[in-house]
Protein backbone atom coordinates (compact mmCIF):
# COMPACT_ATOMS: atom_id res chain seq x y z
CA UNK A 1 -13.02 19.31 -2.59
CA UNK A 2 -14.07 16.35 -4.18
CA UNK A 3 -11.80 13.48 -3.31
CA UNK A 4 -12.03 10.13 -5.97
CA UNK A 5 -12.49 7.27 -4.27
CA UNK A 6 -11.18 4.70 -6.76
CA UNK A 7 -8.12 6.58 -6.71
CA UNK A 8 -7.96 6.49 -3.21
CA UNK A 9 -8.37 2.71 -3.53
CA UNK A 10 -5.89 2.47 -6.32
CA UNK A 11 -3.47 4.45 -4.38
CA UNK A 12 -3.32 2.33 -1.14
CA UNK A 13 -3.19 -0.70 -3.21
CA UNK A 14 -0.15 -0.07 -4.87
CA UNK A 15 1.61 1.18 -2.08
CA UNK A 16 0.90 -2.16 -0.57
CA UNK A 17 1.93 -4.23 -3.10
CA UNK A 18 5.06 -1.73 -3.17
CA UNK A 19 5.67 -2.60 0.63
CA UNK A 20 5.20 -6.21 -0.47
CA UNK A 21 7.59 -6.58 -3.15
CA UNK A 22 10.12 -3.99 -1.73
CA UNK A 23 13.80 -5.07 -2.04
CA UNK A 24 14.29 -6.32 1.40
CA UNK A 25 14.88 -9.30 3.77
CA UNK A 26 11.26 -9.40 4.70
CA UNK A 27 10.31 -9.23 1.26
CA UNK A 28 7.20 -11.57 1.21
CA UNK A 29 5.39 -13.65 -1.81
CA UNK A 30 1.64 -13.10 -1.90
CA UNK A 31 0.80 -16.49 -0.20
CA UNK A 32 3.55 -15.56 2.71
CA UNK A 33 1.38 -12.14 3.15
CA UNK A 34 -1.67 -13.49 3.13
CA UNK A 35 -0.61 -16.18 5.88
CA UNK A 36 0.38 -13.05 8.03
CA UNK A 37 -2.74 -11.00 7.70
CA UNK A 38 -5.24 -14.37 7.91
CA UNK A 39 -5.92 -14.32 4.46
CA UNK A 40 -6.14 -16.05 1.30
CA UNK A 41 -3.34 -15.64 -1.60
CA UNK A 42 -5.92 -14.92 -3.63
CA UNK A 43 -7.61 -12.22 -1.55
CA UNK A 44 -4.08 -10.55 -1.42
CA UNK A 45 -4.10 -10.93 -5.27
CA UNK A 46 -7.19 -9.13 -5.31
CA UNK A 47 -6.29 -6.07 -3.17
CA UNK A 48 -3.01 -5.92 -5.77
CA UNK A 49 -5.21 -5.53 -8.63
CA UNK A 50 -7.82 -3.47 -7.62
CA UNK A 51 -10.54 -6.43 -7.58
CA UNK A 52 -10.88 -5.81 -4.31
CA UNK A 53 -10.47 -3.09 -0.95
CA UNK A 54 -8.28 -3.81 1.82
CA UNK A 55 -10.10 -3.35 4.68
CA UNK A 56 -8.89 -0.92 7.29
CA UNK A 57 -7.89 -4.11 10.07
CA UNK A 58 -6.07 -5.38 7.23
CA UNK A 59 -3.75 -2.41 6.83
CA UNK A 60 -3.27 -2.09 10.12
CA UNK A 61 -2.29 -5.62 10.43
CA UNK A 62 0.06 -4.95 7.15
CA UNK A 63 1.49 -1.93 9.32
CA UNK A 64 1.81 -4.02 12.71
CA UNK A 65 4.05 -6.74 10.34
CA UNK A 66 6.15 -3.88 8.24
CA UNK A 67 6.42 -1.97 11.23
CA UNK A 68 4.99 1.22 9.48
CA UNK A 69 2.43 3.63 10.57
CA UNK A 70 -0.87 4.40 8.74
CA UNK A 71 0.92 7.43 7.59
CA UNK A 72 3.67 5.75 5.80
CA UNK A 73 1.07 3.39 4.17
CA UNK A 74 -1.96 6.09 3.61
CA UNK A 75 -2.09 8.86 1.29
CA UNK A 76 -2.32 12.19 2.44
CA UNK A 77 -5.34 14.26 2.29
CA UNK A 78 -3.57 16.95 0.29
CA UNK A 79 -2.21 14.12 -1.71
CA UNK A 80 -5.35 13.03 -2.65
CA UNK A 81 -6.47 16.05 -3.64
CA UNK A 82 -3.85 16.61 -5.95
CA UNK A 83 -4.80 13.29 -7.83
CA UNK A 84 -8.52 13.49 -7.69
CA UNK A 85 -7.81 17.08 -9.76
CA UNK A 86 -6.09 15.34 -12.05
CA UNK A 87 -2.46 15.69 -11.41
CA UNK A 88 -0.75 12.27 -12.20
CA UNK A 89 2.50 10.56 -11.14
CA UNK A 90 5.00 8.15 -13.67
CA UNK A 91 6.41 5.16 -12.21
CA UNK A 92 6.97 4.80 -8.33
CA UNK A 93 4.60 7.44 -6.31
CA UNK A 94 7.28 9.92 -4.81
CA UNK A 95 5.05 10.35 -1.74
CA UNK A 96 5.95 6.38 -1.16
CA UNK A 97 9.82 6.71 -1.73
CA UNK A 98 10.48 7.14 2.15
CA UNK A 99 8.65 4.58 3.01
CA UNK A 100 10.54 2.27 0.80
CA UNK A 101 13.52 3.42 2.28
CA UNK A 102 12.10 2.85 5.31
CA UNK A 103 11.71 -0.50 4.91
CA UNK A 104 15.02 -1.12 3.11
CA UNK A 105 16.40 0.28 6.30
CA UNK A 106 15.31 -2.12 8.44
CA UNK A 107 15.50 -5.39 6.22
């Protein structure tokens, strides 16, 4: 099975901008990310709107700073599936909900 990989992209850059901007004490601006992962504002802008990928060092390093595994951050294969055969989610991605909580947790 086919698996889109613009939606993959689109996926994992919403869920980080969703880690980002989560309601929590380590709730970080753009700038305040980007100083954690070595980057720019504007690169972290990017990833955020799809203008550009987040490389795989930089979602570890995202993981490393949330405390998250790649699993919390990453879509599923199955997941993926689901999407790239059209099946579409409103609002917040369920799949991410835990994760949120996650971090609400421990903020």
């Amino acid at each position: 099975m086919y698996i889109n990989p613009k939606l993959l992209n689109d996926n994992i850059r919403q869920r980080i901008k969703s880690v980002r901007t989560a309601e929590t004490e380590s709730r970080l601006s753009q700038a305040e990310l980007g100083e954690v992962l070595n980057l720019n504002r504007s690169t972290i802008a990017n990833i955020e709107s799809g203008a550009q990928r987040a490389s795989l060092h930089n979602i570890y390093e995202l993981c490393a700073h949330y405390n998250l595994e790649l699993a919390d951050l990453l879509p599923s294969v199955s997941e993926m599936r689901r999407r790239s055969a059209g099946i579409r989610y409103t609002g917040v991605d369920p799949s991410l909900t835990p994760v949120l909580e996650k971090l609400r947790r421990k903020g």
